[in-house]
Protein backbone atom coordinates (compact mmCIF):
# COMPACT_ATOMS: atom_id res chain seq x y z
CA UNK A 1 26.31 178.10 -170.61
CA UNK A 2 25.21 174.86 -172.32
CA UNK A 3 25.27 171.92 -170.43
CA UNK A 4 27.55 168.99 -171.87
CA UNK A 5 26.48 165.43 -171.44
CA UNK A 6 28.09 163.36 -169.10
CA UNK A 7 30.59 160.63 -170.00
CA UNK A 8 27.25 158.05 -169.90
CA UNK A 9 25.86 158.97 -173.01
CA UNK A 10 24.61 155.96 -175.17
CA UNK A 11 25.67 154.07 -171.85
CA UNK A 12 22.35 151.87 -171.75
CA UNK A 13 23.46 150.04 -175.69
CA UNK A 14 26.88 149.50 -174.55
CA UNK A 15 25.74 147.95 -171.42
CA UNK A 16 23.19 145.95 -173.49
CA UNK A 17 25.52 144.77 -175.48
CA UNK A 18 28.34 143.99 -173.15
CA UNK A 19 25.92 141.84 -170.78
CA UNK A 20 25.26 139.93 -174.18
CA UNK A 21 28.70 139.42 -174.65
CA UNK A 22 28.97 138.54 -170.94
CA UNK A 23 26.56 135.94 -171.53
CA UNK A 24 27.40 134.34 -174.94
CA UNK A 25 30.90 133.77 -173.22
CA UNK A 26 29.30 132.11 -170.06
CA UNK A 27 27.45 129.59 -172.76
CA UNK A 28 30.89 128.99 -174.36
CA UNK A 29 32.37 128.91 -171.33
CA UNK A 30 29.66 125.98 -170.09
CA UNK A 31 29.82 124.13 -173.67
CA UNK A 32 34.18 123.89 -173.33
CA UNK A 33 33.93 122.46 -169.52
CA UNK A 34 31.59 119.68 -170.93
CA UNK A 35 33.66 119.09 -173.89
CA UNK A 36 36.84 119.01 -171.71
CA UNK A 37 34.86 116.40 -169.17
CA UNK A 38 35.26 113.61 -171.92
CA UNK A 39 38.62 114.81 -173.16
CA UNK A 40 40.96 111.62 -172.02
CA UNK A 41 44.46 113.24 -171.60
CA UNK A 42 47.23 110.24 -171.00
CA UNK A 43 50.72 110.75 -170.06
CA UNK A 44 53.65 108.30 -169.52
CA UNK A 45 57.26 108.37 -167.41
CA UNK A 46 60.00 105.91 -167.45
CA UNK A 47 59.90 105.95 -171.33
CA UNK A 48 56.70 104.42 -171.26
CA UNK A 49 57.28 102.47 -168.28
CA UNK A 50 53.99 103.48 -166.87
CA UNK A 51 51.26 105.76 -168.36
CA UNK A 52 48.49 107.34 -166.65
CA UNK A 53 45.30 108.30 -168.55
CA UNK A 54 42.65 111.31 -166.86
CA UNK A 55 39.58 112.51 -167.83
CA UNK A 56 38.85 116.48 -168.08
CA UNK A 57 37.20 116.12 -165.06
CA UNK A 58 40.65 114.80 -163.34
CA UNK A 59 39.62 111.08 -163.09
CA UNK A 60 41.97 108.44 -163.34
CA UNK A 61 40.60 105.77 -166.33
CA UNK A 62 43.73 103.98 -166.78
CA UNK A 63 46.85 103.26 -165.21
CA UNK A 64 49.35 100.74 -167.35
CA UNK A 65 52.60 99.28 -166.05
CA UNK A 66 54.96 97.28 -167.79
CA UNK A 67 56.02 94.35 -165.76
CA UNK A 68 59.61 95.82 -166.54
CA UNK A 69 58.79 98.52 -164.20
CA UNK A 70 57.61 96.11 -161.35
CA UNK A 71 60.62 95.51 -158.69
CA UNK A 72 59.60 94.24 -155.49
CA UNK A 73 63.33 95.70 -154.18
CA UNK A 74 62.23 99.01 -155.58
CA UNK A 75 58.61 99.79 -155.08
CA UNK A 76 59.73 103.80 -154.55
CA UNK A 77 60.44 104.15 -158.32
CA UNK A 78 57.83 102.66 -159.13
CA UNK A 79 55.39 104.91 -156.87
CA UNK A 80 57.62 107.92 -158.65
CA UNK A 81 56.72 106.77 -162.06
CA UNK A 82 53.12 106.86 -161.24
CA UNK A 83 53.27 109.93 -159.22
CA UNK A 84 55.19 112.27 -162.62
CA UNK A 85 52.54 110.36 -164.99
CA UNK A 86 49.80 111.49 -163.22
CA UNK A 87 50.94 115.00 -162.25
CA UNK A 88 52.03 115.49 -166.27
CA UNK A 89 48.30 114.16 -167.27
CA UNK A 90 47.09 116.63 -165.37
CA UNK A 91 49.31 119.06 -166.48
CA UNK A 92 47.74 118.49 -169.88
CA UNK A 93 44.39 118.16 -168.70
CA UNK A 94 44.76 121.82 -167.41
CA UNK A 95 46.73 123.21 -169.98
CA UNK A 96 44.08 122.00 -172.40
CA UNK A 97 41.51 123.88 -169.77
CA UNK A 98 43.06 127.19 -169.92
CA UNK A 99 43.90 127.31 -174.11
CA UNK A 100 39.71 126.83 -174.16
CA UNK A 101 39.45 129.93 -171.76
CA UNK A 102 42.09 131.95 -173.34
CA UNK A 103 40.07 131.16 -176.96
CA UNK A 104 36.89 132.66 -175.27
CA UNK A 105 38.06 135.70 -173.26
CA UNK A 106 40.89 136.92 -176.01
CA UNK A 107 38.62 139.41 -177.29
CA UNK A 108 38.18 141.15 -174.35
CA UNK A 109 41.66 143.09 -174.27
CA UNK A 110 42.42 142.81 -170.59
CA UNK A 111 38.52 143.57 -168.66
CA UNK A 112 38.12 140.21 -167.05
């Protein structure tokens, strides 16, 4: 009887080519962190009361608050405004991150 060939055949082109597609998507990977590193991403609370502006790299550039929003009497609203402007910066900062990701690895159908 004949001997059939194992489920490997061609094995060493596919490989070949799947470590080049392994690598082209590190490169794209490494060219969308840089891009996202100067991304500014800026977010506000209070209706504009205070806005917080990040960096990709999740660094605070710019914080603005309207004197409006200064209250001595009150100084935990204040701390809340800046807390949900941040936190929704970085929201964006990260949602930005994984839509780059998602761009890359979408032809992949489910392997990584």
């Amino acid at each position: 009887m004949a001997k059939r060939g194992g489920g490997f055949q061609g094995m060493p082109g596919n490989m070949n080519n799947l470590m080049k597609q392994a690598q082209r998507m590190q490169r794209q990977m490494e060219e969308n962190a840089k891009e996202l590193e100067t991304k500014e991403f800026t977010a506000s609370a209070g209706g504009g009361a205070v806005s917080v502006t990040i960096t990709g790299k999740m660094e605070v550039t710019k914080v603005s608050i309207s004197p409006e929003a200064v209250d001595p009497e009150d100084v935990e609203t204040l701390e809340d405004l800046v807390m949900a402007a941040v936190n929704e910066a970085v929201k964006q900062a990260n949602g930005a991150s994984q839509a780059a990701m998602e761009k890359i690895s979408g032809g992949l159908g489910g392997l990584f």
